[in-house]
N, C-alpha and C. Protein backbone atom coordinates (compact mmCIF):
# COMPACT_ATOMS: atom_id res chain seq x y z
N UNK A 1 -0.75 11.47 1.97
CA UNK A 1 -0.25 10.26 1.38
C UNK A 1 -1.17 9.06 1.63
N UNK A 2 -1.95 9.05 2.62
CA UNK A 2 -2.66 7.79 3.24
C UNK A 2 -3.83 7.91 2.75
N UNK A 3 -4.33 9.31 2.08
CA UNK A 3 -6.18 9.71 1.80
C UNK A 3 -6.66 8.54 0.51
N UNK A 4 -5.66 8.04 -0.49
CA UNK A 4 -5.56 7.25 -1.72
C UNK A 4 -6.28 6.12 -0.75
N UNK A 5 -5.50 5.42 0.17
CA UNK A 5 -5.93 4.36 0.59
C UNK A 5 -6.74 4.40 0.93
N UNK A 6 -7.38 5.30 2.41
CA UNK A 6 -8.84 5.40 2.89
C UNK A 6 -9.96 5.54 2.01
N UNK A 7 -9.58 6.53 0.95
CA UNK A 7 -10.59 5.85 -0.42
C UNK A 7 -10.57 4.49 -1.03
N UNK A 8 -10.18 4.34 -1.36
CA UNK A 8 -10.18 3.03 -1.75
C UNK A 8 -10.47 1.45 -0.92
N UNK A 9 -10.50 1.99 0.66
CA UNK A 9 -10.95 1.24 1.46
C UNK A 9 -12.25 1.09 1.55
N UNK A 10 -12.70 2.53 1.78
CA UNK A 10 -13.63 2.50 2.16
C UNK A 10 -14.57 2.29 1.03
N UNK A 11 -14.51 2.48 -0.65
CA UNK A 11 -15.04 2.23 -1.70
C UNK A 11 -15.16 0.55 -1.47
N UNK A 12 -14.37 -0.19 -1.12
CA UNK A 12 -14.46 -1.79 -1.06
C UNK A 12 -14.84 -2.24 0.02
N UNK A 13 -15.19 -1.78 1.42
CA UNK A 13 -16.22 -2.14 2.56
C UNK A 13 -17.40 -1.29 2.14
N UNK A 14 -17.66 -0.29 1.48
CA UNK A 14 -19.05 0.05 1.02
C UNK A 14 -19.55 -0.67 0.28
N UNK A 15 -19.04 -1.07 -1.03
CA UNK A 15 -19.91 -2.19 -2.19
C UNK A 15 -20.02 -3.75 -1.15
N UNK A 16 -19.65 -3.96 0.16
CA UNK A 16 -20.05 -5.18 0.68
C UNK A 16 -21.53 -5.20 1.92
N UNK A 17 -22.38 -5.43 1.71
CA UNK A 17 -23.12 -5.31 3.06
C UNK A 17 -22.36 -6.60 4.41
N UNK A 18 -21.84 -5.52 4.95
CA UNK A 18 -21.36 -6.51 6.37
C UNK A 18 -22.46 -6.56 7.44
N UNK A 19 -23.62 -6.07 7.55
CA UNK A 19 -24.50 -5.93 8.46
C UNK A 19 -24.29 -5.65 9.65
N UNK A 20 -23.15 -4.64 9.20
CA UNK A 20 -22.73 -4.52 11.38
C UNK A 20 -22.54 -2.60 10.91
N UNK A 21 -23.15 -1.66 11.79
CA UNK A 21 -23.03 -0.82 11.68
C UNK A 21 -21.65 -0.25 12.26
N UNK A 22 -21.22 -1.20 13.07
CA UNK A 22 -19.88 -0.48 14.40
C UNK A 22 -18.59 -0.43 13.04
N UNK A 23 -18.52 -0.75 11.69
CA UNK A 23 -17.16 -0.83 10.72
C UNK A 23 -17.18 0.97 10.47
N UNK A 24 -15.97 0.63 10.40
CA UNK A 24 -15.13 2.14 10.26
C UNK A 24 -14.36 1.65 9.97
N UNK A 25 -13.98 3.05 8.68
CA UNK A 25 -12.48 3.03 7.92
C UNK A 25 -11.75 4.51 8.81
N UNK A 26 -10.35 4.21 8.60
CA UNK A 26 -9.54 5.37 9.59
C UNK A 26 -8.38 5.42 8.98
N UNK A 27 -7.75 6.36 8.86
CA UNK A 27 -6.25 6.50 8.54
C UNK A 27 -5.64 5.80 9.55
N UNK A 28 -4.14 5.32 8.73
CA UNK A 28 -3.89 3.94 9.80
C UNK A 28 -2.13 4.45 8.98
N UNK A 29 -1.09 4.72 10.16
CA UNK A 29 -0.27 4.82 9.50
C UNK A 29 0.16 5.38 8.39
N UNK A 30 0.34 4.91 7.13
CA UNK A 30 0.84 4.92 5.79
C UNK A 30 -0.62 4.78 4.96
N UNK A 31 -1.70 4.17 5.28
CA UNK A 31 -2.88 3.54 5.26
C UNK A 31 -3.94 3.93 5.84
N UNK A 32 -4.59 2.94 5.38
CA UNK A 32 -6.15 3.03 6.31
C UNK A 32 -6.20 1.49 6.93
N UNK A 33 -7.09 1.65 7.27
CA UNK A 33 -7.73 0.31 8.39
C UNK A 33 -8.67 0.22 8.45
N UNK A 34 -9.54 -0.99 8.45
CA UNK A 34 -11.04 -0.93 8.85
C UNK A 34 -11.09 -1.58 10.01
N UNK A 35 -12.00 -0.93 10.98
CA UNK A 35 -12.12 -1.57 12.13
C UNK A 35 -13.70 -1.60 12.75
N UNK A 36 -13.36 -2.84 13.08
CA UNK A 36 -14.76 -3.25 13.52
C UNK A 36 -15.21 -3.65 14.80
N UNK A 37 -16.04 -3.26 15.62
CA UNK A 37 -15.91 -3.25 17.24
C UNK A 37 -14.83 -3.18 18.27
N UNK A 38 -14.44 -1.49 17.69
CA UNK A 38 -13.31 -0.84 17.78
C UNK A 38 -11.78 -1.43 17.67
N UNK A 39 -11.75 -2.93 16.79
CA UNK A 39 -10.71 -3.48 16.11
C UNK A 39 -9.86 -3.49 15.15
N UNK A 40 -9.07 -3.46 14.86
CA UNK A 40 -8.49 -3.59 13.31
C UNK A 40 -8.93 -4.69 12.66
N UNK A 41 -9.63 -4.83 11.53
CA UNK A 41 -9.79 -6.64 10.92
C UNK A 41 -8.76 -6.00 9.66
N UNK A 42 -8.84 -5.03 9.07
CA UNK A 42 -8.30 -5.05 7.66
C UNK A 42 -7.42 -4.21 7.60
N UNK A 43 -6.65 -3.57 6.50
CA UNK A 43 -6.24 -2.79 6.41
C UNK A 43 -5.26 -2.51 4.72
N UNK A 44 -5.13 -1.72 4.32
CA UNK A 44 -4.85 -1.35 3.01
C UNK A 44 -3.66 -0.04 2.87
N UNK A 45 -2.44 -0.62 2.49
CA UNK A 45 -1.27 0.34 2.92
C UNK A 45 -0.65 -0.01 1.25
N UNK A 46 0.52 0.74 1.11
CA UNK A 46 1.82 0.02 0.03
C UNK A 46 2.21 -0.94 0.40
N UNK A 47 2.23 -1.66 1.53
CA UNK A 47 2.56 -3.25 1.51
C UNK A 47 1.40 -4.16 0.79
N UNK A 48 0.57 -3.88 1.13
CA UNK A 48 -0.80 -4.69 0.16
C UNK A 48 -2.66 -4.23 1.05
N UNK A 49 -3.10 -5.75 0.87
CA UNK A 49 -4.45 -5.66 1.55
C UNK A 49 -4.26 -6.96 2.07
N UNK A 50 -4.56 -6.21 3.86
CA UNK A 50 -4.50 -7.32 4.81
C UNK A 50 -5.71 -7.52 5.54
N UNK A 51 -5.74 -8.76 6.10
CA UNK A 51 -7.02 -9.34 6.22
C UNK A 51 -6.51 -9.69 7.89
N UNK A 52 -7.22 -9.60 9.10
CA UNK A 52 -7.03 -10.17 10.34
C UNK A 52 -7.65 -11.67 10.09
N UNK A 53 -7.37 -12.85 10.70
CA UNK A 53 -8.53 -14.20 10.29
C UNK A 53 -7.69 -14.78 12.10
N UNK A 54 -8.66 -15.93 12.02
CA UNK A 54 -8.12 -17.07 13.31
C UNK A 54 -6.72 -17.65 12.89
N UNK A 55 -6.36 -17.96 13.30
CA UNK A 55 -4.64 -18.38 13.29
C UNK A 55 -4.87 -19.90 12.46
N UNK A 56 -5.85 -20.65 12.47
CA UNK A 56 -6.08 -21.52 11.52
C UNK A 56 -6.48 -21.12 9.77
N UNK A 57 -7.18 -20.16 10.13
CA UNK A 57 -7.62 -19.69 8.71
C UNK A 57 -6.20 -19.24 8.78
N UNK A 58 -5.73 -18.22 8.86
CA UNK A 58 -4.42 -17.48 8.33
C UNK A 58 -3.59 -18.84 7.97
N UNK A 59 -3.59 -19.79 8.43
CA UNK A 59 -2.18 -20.85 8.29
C UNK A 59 -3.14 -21.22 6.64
N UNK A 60 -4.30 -21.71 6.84
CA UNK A 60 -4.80 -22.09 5.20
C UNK A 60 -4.62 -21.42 4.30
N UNK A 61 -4.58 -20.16 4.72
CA UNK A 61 -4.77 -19.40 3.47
C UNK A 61 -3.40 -18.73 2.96
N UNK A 62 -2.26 -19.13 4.21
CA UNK A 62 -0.71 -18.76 3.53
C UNK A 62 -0.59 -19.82 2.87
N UNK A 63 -1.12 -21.23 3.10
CA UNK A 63 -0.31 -22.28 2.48
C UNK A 63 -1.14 -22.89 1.12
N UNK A 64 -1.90 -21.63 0.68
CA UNK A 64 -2.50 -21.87 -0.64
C UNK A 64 -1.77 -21.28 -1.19
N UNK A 65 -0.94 -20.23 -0.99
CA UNK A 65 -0.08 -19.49 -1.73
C UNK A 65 -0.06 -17.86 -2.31
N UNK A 66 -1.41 -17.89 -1.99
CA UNK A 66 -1.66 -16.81 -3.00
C UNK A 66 -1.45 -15.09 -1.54
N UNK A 67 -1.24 -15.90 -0.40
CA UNK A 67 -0.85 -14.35 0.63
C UNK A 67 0.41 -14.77 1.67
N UNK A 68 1.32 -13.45 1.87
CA UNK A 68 1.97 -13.86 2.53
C UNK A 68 2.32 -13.68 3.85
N UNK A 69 2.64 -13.35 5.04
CA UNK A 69 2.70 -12.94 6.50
C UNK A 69 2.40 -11.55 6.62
N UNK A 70 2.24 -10.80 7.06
CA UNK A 70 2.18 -9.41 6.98
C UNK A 70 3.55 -9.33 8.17
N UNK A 71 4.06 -8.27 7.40
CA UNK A 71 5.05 -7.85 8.27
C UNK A 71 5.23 -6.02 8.07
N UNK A 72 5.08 -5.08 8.99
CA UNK A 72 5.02 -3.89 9.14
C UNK A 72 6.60 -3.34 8.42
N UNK A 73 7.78 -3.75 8.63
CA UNK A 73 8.54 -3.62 8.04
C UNK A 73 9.80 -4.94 7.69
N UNK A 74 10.18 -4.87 7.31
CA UNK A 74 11.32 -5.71 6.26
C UNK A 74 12.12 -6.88 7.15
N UNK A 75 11.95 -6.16 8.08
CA UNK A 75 13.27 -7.25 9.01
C UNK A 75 12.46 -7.64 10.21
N UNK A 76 11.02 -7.01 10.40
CA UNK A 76 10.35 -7.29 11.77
C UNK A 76 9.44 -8.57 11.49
N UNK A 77 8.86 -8.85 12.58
CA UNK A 77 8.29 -10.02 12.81
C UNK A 77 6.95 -10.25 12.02
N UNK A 78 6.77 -11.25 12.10
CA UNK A 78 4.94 -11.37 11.17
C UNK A 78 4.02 -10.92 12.15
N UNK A 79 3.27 -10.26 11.98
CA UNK A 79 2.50 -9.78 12.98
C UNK A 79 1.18 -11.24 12.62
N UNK A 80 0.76 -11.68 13.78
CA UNK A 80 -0.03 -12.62 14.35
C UNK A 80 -1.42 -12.54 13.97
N UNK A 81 -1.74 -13.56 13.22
CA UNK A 81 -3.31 -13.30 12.99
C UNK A 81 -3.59 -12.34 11.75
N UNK A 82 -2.92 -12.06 11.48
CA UNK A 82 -3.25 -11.50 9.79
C UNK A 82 -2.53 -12.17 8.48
N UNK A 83 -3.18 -12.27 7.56
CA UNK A 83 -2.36 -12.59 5.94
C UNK A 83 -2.38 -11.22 4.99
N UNK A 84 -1.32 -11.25 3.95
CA UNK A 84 -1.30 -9.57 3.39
C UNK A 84 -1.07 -9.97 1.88
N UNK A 85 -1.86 -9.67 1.21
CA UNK A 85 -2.16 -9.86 -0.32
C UNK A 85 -1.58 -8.36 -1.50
N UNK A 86 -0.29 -8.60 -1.03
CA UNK A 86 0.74 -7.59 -1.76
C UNK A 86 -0.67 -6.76 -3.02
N UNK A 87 -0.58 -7.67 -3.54
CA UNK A 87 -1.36 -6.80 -4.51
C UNK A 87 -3.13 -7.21 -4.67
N UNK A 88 -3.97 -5.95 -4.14
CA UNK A 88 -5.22 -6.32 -3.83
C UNK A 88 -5.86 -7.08 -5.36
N UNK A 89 -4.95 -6.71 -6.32
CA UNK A 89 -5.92 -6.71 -7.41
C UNK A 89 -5.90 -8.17 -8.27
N UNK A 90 -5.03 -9.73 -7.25
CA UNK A 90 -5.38 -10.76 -7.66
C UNK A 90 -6.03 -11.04 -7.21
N UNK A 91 -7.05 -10.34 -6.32
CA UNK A 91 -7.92 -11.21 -4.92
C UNK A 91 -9.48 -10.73 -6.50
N UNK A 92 -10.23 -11.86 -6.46
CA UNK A 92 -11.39 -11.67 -6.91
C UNK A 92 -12.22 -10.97 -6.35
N UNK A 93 -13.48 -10.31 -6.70
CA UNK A 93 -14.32 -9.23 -5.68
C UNK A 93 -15.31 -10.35 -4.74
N UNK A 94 -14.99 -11.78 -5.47
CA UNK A 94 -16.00 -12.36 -4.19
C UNK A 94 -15.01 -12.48 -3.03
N UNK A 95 -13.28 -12.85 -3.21
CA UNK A 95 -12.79 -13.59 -2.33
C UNK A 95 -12.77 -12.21 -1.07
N UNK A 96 -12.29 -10.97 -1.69
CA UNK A 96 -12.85 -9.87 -1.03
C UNK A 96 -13.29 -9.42 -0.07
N UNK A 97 -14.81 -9.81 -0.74
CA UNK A 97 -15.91 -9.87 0.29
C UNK A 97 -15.94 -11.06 1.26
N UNK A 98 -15.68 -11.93 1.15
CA UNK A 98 -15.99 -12.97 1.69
C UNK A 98 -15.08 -12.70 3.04
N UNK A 99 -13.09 -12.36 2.91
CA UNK A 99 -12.26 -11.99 3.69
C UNK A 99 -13.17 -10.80 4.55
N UNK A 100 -13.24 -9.65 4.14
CA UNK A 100 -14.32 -8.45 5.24
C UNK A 100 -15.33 -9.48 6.14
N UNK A 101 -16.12 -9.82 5.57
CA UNK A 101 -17.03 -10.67 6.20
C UNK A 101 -16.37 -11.26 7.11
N UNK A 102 -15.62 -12.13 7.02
CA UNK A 102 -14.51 -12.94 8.14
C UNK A 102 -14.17 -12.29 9.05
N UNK A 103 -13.75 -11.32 8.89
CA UNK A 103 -12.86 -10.49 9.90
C UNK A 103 -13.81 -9.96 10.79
N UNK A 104 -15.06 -9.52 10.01
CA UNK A 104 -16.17 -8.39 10.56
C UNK A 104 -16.62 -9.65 11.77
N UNK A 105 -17.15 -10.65 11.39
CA UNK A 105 -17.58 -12.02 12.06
C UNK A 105 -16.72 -11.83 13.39
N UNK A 106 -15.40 -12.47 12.86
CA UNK A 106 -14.67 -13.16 13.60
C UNK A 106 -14.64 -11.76 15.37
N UNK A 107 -14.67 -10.59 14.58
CA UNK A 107 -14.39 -9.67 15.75
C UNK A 107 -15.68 -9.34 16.39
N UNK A 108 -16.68 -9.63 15.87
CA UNK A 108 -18.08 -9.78 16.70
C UNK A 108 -18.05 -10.90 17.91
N UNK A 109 -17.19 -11.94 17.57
CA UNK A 109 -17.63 -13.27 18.11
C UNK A 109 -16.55 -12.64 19.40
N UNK A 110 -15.17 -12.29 19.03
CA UNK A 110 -14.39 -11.72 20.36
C UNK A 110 -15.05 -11.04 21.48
N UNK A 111 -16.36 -10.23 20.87
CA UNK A 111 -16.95 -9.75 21.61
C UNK A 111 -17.60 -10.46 23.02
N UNK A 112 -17.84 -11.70 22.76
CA UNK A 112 -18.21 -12.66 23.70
C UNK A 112 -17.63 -12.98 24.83
């Protein structure tokens, strides 16, 4: 059930050069996940395509409208530090890329 997604993940972190060799896509649940210096930044399930960002970016980018909290199931909490774009296919292929990039970044810099 999850192989749909890991394709399709991994087809959309391949067409991006992130310049970090440590990204991996993985079955994740229901999903896949991409993870990057052994992190989760992304991930791609039937709830949508979620993006990990800084808790400032995530607050900008819910209150543009276009993503909403990620929440694992219906009644549970927003999980922290991610936004989830129900349906991948309003996100443009730059905004996309640009989100991977973020995440890929942002979990390099944790590294510090």
């Amino acid at each position: 059930m999850a192989q749909p997604y890991l394709d399709q993940i991994r087809e959309l972190v391949n067409d991006i050069d992130l310049s970090d060799p440590a990204v991996v896509c993985k079955h994740f649940f229901s999903g896949a996940a991409v993870y990057a210096n052994g992190k989760i930044v992304a991930s791609l399930s039937p709830k949508g395509l979620a993006f990990k960002l800084t808790e400032s970016r995530c607050a900008e980018v819910l209150s543009e409208g276009s993503a909403i909290p990620l929440r694992y199931f219906e009644k549970s909490p927003a999980k922290r530090g991610y936004v989830l774009f129900p349906d991948k296919n309003q996100l443009r292929r730059e905004e996309i890329e640009g989100f991977f990039k973020e995440c890929v970044s942002n979990s390099a810099q944790d590294e510090t």
